[in-house]
C-alpha atoms as a PDB file:
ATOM      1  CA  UNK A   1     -19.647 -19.727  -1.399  1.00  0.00           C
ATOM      2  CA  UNK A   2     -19.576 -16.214  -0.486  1.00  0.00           C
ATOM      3  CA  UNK A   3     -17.297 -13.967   0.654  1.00  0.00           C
ATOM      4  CA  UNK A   4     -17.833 -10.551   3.054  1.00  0.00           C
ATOM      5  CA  UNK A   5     -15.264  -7.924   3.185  1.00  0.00           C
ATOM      6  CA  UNK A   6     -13.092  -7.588   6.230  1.00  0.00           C
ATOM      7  CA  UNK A   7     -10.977  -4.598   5.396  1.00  0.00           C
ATOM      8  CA  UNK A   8      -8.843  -3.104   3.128  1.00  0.00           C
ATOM      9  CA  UNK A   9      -5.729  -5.163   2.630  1.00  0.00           C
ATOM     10  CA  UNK A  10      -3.431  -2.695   0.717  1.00  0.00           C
ATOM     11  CA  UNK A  11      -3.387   0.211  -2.302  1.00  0.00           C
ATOM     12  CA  UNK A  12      -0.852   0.645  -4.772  1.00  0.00           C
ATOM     13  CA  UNK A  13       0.121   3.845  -5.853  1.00  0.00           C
ATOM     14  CA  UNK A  14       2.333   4.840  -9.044  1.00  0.00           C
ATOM     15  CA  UNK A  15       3.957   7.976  -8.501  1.00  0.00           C
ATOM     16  CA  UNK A  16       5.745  10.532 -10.427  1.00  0.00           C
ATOM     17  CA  UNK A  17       8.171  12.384  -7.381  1.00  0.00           C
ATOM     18  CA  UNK A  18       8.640   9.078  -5.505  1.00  0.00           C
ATOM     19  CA  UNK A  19      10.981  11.023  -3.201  1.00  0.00           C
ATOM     20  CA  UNK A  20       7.892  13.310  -2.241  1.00  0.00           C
ATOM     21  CA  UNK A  21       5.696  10.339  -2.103  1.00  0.00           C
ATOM     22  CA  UNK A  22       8.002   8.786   0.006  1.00  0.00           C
ATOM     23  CA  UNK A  23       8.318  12.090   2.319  1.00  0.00           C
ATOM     24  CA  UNK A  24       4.639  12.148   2.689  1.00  0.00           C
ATOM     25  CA  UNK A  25       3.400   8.830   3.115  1.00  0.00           C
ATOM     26  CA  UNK A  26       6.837   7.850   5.319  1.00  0.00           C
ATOM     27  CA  UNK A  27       7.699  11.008   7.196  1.00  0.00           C
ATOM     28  CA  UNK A  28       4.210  13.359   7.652  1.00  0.00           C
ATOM     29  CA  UNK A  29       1.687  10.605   7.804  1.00  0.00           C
ATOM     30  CA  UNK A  30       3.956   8.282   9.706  1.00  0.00           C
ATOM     31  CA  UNK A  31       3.669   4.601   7.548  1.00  0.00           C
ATOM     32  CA  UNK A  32       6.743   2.270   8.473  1.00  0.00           C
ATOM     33  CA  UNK A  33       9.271   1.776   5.413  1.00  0.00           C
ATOM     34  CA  UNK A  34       8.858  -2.405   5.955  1.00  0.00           C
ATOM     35  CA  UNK A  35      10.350  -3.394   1.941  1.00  0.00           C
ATOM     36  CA  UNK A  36      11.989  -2.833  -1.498  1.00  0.00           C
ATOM     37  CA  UNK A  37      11.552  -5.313  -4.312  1.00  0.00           C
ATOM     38  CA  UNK A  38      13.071  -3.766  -7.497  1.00  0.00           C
ATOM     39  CA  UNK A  39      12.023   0.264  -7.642  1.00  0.00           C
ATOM     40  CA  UNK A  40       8.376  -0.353  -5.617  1.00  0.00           C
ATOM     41  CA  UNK A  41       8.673   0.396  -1.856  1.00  0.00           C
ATOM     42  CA  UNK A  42       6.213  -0.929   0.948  1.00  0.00           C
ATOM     43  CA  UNK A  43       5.182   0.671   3.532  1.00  0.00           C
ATOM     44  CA  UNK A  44       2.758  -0.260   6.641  1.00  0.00           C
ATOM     45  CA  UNK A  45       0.613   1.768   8.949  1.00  0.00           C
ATOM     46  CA  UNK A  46       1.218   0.948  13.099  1.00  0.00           C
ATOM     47  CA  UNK A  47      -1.204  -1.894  13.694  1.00  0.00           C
ATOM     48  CA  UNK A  48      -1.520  -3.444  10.460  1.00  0.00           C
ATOM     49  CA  UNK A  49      -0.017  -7.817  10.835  1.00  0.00           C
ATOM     50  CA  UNK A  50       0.390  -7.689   6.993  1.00  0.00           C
ATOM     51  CA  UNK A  51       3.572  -7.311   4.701  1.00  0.00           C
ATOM     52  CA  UNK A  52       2.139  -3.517   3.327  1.00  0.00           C
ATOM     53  CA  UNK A  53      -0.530  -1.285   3.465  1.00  0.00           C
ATOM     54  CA  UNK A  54       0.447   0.922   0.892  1.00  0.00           C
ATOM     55  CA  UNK A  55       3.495   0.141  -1.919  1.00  0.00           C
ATOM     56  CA  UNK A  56       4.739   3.176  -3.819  1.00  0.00           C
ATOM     57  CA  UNK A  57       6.426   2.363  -7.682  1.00  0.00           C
ATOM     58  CA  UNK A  58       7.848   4.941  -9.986  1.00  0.00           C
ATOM     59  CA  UNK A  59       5.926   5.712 -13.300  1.00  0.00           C
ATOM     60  CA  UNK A  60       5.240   8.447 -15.703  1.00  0.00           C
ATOM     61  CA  UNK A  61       2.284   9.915 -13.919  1.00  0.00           C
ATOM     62  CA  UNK A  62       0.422   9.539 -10.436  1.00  0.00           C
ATOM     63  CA  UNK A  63      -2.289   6.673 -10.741  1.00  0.00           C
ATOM     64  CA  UNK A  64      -4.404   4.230  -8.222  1.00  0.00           C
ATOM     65  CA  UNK A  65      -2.573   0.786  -9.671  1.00  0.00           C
ATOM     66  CA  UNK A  66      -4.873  -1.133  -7.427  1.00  0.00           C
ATOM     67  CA  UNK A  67      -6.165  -1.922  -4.199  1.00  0.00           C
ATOM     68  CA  UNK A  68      -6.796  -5.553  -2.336  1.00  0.00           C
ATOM     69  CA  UNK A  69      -9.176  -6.031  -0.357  1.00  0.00           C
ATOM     70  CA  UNK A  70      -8.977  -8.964   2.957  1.00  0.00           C
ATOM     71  CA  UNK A  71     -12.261 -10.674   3.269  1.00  0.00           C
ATOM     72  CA  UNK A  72     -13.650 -13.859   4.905  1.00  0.00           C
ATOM     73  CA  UNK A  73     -15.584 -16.852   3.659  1.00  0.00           C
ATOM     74  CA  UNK A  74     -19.181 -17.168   4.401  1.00  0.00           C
ATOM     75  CA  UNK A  75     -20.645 -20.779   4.494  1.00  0.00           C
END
């Protein structure tokens, strides 16, 4: 069975400065705080049905952690 891709379901980003992460993502591009589970933070952009759209964790240097993607069967 295969599979096409809908859209992108979320990103994960580890961050260095998680209070300027936060201050971007949160206060000059506008993503909703929705979540905390331990240090990681999730945030969601207006529109989006999901839990996150992007999730923000603390960690020795700024990396892509990874990114899921929402897609639909095809028959």
């Amino acid at each position: 069975m295969a599979a096409e891709i809908a859209k992108l379901g979320h990103t994960a980003l580890v961050t260095p400065n998680m209070e300027k992460s936060l201050w971007f993502f949160r206060d000059v591009i506008g993503l909703e705080e929705v979540d905390h589970q331990g240090d990681t933070v999730f945030l969601r952009a207006w529109g989006d049905w999901e839990h996150h759209t992007l999730s923000l964790t603390p960690g020795s240097e700024a990396r892509v952690d990874h990114m899921a993607w929402r897609a639909k069967q095809v028959m």
